[in-house]
C-alpha atoms as a PDB file:
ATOM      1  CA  UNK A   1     108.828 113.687  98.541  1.00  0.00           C
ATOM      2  CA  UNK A   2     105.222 112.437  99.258  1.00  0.00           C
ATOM      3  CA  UNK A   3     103.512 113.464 102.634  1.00  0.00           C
ATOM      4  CA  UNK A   4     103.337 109.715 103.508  1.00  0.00           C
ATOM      5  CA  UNK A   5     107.175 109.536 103.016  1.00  0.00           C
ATOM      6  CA  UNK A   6     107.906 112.274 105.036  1.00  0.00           C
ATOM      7  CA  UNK A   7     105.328 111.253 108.046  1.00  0.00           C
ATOM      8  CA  UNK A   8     107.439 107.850 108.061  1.00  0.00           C
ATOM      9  CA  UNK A   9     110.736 109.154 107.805  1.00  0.00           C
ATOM     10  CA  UNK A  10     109.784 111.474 111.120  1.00  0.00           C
ATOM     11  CA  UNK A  11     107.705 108.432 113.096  1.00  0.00           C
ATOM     12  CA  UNK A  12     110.647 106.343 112.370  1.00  0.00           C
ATOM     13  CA  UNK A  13     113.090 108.721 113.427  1.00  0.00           C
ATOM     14  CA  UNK A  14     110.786 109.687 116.958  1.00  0.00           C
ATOM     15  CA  UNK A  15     110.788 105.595 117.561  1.00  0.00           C
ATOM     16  CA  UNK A  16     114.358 105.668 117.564  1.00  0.00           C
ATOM     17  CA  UNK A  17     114.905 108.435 119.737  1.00  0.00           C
ATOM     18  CA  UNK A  18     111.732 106.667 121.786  1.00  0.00           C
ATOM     19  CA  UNK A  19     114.056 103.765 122.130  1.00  0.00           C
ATOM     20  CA  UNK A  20     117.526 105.457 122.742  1.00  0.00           C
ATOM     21  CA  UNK A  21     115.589 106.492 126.430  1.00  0.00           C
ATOM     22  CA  UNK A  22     114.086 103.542 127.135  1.00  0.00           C
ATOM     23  CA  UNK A  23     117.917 101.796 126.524  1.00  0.00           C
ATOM     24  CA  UNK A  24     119.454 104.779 128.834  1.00  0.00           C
ATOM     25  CA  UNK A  25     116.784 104.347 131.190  1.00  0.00           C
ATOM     26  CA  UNK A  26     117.596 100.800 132.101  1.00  0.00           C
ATOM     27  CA  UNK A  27     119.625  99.675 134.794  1.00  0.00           C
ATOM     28  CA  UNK A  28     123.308  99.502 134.107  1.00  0.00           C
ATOM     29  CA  UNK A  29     124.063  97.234 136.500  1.00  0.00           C
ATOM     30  CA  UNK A  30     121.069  94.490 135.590  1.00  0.00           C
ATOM     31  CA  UNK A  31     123.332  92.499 132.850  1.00  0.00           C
ATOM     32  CA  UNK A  32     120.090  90.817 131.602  1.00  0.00           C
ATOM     33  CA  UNK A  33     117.995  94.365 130.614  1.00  0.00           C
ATOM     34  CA  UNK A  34     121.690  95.611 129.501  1.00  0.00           C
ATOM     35  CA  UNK A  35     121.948  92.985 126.747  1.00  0.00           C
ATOM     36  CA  UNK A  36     118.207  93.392 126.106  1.00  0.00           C
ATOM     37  CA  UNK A  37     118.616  96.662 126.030  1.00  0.00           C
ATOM     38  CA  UNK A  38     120.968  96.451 123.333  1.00  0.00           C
ATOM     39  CA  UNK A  39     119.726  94.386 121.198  1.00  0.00           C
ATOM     40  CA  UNK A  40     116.319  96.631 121.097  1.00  0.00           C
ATOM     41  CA  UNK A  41     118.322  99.811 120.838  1.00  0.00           C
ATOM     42  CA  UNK A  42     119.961  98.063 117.681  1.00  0.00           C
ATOM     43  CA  UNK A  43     117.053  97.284 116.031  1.00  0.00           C
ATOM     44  CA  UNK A  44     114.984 100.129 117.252  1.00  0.00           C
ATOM     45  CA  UNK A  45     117.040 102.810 115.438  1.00  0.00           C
ATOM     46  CA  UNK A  46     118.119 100.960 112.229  1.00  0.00           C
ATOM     47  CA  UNK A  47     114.102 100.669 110.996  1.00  0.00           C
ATOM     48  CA  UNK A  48     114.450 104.432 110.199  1.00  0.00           C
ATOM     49  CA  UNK A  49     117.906 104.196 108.931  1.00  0.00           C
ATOM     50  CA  UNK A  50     116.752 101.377 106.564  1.00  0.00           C
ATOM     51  CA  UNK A  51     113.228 103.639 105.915  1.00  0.00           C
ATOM     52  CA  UNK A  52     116.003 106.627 104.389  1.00  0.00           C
ATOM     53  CA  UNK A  53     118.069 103.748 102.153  1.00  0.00           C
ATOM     54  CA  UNK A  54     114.973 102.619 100.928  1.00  0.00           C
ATOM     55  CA  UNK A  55     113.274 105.918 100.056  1.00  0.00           C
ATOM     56  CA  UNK A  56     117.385 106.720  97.828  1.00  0.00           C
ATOM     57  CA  UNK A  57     116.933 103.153  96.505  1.00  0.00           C
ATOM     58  CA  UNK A  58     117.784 103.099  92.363  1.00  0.00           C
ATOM     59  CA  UNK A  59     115.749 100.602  91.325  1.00  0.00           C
ATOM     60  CA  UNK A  60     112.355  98.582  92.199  1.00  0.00           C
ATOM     61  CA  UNK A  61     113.884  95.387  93.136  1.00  0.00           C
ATOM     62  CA  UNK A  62     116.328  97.854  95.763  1.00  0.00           C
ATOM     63  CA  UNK A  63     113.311  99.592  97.117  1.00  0.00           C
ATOM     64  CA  UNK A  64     111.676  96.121  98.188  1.00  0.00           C
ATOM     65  CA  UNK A  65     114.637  94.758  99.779  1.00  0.00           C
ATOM     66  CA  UNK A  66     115.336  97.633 102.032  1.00  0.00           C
ATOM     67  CA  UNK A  67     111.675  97.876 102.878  1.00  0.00           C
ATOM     68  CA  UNK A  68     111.888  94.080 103.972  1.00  0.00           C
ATOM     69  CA  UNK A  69     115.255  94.944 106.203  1.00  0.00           C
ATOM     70  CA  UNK A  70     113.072  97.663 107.930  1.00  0.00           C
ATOM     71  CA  UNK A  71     109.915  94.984 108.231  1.00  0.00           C
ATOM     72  CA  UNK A  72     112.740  92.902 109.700  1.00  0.00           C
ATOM     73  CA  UNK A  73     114.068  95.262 111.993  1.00  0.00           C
ATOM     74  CA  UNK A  74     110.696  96.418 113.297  1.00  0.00           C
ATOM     75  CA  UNK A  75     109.445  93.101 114.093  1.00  0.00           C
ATOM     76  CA  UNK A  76     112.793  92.144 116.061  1.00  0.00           C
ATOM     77  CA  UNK A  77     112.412  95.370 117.674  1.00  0.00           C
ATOM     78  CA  UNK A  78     109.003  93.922 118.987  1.00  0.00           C
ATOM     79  CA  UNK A  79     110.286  90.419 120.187  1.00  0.00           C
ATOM     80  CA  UNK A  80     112.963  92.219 122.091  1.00  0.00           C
ATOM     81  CA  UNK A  81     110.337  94.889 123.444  1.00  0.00           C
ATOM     82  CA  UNK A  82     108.610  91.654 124.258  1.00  0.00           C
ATOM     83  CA  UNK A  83     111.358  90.124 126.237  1.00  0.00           C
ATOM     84  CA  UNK A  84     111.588  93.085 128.402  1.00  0.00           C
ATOM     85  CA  UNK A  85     108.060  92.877 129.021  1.00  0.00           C
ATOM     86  CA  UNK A  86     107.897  89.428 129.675  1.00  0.00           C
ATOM     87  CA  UNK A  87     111.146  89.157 132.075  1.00  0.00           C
ATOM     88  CA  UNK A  88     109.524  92.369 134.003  1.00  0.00           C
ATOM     89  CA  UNK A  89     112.519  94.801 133.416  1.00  0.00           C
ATOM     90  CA  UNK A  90     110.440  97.469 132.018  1.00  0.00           C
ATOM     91  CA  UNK A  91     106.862  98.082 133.731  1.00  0.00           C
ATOM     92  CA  UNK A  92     104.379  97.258 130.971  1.00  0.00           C
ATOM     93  CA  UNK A  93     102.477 100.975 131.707  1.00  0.00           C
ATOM     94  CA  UNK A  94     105.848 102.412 130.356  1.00  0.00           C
ATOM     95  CA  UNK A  95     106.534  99.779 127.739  1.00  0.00           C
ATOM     96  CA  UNK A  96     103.260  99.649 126.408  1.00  0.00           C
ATOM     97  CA  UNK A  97     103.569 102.895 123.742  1.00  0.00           C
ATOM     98  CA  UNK A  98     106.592 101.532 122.259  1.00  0.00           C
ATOM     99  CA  UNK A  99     105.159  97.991 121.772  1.00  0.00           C
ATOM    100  CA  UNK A 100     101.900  99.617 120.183  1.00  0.00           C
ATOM    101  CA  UNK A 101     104.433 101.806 117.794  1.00  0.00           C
ATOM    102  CA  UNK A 102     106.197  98.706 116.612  1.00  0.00           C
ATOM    103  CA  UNK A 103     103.746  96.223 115.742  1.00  0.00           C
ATOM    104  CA  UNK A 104     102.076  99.524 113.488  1.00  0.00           C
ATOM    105  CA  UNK A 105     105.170 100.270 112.017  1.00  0.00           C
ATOM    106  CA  UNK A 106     105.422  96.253 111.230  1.00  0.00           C
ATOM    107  CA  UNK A 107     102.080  96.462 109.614  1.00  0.00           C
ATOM    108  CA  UNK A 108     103.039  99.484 107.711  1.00  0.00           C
ATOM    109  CA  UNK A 109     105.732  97.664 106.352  1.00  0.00           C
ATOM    110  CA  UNK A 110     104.016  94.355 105.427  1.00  0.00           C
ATOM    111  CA  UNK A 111     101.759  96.897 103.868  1.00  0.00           C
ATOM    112  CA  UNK A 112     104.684  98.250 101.731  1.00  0.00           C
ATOM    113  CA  UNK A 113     106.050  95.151 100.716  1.00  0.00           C
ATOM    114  CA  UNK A 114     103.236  93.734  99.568  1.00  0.00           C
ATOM    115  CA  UNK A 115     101.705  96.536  97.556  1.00  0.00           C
ATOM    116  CA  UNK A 116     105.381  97.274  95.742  1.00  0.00           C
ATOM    117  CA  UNK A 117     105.592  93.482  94.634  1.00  0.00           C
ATOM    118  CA  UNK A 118     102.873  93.828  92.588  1.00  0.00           C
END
């Protein structure tokens, strides 16, 4: 496995556990960040889920479609990072890291898609 592969398949997995606190942290009795909260914890841990299918992928065409599921993922993860952000559930001096680590990882993966189309 290349060093790049293996940097991505750890950042990916450190997002995930990055998100799985922010989603405990929230209130549980705000129904609002709860459902936010959910839908960010979804997304937030199946990029690096997606990043492993992709890397055990059998053929070219395989490889590019799971890449584009964890583009997908990513940039949800960002709207709903967003959302949190904008409705003032999360203080943006706390949010901030995680919104930074997503739009990267969504220009990672742009990156990735686009150079393995060629």
């Amino acid at each position: 496995m290349k060093n790049e592969e293996a940097d991505l398949l750890a950042r990916t997995k450190l997002f995930a556990r990055r998100i799985i606190r922010l989603y405990i942290s929230l209130a549980k009795t705000d129904n609002v960040a709860q459902v936010l909260g959910k839908q960010v914890l979804r997304s937030g841990t199946s990029i690096g889920a997606n990043y492993r299918e992709a890397n055990r992928a059998r053929s070219k065409a395989e490889f590019i479609a799971k890449m584009g599921e964890c583009l997908k993922e990513a940039d949800e993860t960002l709207y709903w990072l967003e959302l949190l952000l904008d409705e003032q559930i999360v203080p943006a001096k706390k949010l901030q890291p995680l919104v930074e680590e997503s739009d990267e990882l969504v220009a990672i993966f742009v990156t990735i898609v686009k150079k393995s189309r060629v």
